[in-house]
N, C-alpha and C. Protein backbone atom coordinates (compact mmCIF):
# COMPACT_ATOMS: atom_id res chain seq x y z
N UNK A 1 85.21 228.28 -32.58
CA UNK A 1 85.89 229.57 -32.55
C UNK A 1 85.48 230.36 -33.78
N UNK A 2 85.27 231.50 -33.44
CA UNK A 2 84.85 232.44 -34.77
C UNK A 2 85.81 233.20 -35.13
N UNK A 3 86.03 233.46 -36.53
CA UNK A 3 87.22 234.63 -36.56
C UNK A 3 86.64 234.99 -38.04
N UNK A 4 87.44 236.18 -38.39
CA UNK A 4 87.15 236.91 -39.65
C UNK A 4 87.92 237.12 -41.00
N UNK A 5 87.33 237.12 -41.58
CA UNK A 5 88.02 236.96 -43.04
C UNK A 5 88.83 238.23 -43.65
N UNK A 6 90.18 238.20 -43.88
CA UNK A 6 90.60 240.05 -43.95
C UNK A 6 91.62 239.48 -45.08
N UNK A 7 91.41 241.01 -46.06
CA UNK A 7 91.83 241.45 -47.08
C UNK A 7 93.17 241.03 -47.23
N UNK A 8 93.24 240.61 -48.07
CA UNK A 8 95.48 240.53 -47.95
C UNK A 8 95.43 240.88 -49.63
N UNK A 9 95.87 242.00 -49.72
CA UNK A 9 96.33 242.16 -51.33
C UNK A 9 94.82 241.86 -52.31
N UNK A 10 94.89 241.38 -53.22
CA UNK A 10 93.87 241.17 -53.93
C UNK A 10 93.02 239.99 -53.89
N UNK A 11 93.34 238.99 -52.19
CA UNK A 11 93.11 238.04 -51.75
C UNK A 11 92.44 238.24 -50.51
N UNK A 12 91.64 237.10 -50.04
CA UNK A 12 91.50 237.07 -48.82
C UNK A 12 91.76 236.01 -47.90
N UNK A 13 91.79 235.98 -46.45
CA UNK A 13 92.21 235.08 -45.77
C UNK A 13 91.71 235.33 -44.58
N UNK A 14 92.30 234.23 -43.68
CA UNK A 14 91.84 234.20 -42.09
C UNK A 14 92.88 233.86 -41.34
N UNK A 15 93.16 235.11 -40.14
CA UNK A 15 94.34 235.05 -39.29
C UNK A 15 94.50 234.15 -37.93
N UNK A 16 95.49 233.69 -37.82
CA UNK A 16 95.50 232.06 -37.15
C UNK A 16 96.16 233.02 -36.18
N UNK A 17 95.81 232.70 -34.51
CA UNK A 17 96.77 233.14 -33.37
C UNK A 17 97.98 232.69 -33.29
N UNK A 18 98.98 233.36 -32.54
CA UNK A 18 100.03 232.77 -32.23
C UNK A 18 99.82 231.31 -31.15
N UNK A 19 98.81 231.56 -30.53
CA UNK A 19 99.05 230.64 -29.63
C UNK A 19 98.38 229.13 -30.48
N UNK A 20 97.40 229.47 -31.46
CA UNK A 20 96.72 228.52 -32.60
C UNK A 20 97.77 227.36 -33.07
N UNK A 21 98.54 228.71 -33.38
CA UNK A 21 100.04 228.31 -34.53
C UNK A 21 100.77 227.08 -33.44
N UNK A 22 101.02 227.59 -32.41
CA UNK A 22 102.03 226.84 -31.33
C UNK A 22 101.62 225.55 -31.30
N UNK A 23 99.82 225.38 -30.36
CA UNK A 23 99.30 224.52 -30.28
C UNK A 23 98.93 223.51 -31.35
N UNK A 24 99.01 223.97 -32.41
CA UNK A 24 99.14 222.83 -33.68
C UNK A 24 100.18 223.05 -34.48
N UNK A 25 101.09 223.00 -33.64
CA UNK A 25 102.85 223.09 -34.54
C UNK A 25 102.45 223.88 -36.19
N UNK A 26 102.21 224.93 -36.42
CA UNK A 26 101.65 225.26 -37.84
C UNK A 26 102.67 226.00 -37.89
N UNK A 27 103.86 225.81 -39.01
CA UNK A 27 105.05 226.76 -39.35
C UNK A 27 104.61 227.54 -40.40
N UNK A 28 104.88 226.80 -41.45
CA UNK A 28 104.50 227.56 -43.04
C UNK A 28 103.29 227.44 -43.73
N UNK A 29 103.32 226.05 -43.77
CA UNK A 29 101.95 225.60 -44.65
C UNK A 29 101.07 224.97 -43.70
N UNK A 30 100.14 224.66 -44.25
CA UNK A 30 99.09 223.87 -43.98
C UNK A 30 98.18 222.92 -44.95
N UNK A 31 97.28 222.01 -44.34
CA UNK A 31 96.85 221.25 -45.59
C UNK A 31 95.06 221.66 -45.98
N UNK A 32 94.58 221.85 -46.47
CA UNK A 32 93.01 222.34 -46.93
C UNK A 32 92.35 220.94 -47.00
N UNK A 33 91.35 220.32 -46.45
CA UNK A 33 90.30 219.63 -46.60
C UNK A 33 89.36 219.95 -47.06
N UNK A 34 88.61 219.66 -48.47
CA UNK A 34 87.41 220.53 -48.73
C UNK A 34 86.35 219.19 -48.31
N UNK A 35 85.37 218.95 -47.50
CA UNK A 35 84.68 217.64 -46.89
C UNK A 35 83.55 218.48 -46.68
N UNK A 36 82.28 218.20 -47.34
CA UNK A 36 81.08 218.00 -46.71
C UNK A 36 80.79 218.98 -46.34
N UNK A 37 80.56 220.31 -47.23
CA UNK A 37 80.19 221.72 -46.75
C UNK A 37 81.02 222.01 -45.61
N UNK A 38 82.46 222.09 -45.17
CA UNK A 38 83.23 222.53 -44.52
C UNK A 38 84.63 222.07 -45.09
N UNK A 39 85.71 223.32 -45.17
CA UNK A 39 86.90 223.08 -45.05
C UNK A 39 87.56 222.95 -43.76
N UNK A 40 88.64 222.23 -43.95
CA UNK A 40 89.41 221.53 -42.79
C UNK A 40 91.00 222.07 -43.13
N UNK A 41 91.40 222.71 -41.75
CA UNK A 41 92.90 223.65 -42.14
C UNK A 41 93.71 222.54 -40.86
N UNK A 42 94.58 222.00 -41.83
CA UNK A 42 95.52 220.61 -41.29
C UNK A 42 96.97 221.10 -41.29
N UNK A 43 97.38 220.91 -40.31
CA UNK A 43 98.74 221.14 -39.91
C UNK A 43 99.53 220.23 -41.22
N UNK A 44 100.63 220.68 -41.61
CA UNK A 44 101.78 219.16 -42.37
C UNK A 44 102.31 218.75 -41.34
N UNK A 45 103.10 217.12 -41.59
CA UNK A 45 103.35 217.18 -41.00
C UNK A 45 105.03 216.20 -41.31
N UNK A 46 105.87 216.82 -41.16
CA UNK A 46 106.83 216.82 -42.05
C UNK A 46 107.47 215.30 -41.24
N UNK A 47 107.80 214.42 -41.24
CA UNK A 47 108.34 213.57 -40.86
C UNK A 47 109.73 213.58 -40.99
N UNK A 48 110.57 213.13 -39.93
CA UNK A 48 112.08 213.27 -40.03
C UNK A 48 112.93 215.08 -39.69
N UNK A 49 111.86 215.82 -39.74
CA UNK A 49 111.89 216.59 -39.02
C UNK A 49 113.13 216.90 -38.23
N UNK A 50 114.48 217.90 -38.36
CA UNK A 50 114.93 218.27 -37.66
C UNK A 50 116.39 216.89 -37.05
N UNK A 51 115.95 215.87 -37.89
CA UNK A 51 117.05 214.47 -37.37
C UNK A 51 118.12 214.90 -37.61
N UNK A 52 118.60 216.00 -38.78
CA UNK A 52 119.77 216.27 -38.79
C UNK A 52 120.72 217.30 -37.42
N UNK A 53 119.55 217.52 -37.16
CA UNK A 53 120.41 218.40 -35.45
C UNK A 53 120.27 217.33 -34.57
N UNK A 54 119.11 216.68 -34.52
CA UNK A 54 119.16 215.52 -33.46
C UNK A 54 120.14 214.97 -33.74
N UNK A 55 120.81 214.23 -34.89
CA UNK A 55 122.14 213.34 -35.27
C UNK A 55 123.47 214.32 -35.06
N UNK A 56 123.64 215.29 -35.12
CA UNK A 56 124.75 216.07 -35.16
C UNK A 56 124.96 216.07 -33.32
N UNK A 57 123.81 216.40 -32.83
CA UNK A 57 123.77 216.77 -31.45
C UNK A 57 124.31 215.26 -30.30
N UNK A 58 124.02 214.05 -31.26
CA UNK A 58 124.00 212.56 -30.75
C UNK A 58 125.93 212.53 -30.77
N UNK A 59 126.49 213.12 -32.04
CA UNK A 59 127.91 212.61 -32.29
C UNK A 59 128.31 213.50 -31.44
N UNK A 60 127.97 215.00 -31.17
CA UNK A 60 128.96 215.52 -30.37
C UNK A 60 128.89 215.00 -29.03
N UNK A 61 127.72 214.35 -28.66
CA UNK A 61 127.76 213.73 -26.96
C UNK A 61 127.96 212.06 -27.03
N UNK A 62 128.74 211.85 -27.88
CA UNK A 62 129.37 209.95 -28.60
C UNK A 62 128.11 209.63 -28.21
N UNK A 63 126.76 209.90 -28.46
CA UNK A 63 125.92 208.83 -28.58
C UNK A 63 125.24 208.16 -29.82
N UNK A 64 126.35 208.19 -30.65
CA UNK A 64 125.88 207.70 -31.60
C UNK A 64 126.56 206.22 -32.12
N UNK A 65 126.93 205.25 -30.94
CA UNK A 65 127.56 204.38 -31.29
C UNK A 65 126.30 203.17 -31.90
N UNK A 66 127.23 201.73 -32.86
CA UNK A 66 126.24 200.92 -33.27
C UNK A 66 125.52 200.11 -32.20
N UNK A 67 124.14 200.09 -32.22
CA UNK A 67 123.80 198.88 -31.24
C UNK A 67 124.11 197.53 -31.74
N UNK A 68 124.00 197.39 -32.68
CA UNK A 68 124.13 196.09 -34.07
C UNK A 68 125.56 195.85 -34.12
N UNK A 69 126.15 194.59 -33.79
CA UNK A 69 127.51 194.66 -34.72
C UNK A 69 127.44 195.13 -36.33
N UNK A 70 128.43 195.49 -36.77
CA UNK A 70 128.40 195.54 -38.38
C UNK A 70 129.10 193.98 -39.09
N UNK A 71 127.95 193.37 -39.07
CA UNK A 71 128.04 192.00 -39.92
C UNK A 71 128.83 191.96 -41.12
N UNK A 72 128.72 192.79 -41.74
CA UNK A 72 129.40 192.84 -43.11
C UNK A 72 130.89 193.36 -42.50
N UNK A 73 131.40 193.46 -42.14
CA UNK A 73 132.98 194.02 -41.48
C UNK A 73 133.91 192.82 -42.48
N UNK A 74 133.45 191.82 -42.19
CA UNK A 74 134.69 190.80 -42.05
C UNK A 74 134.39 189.91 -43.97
N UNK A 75 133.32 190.52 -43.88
CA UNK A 75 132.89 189.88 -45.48
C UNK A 75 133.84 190.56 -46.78
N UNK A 76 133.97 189.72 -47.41
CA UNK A 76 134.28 190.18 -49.13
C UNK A 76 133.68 190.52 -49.55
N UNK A 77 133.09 191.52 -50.05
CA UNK A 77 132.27 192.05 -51.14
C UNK A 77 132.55 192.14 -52.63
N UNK A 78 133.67 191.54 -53.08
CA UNK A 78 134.31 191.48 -54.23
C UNK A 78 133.68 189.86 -54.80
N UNK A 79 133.85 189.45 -53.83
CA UNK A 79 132.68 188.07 -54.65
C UNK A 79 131.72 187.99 -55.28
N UNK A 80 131.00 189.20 -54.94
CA UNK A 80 129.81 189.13 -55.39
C UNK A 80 129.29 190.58 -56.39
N UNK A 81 130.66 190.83 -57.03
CA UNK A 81 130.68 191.43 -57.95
C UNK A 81 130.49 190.43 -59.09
């Protein structure tokens, strides 16, 4: 794909499509590869991403019960102070 290099302020840059952006989840940043007479423009890629609506969204539909008993329930923990 070819595209062109345009002025931004006292900088320059290169404008990514919307549909670019979509297809490689690209929000804010990105990562620069400088490799072998070519740069490489890398999506981040944020891990954990968004778990806090996924977890909020789990308690309001009770799916957030333990699969695990909780082992420690019935233990003292003062012992081992």
């Amino acid at each position: 794909m070819k595209t062109a290099i345009i002025q931004i302020g006292n900088s320059k840059g290169l404008r990514l499509s919307k549909t670019i952006l979509k297809q490689y989840n690209i929000v804010d940043e990105v990562e620069l590869i400088f490799e072998k007479g070519q740069i490489v423009v890398k999506p981040i890629n944020v891990p954990r991403a968004n778990w806090e609506t996924a977890f909020a969204e789990m308690r309001q539909n009770s799916d957030d019960a333990l699969l695990i008993p909780n082992v420690f329930e019935e233990e003292n923990l003062e012992e081992w102070s």
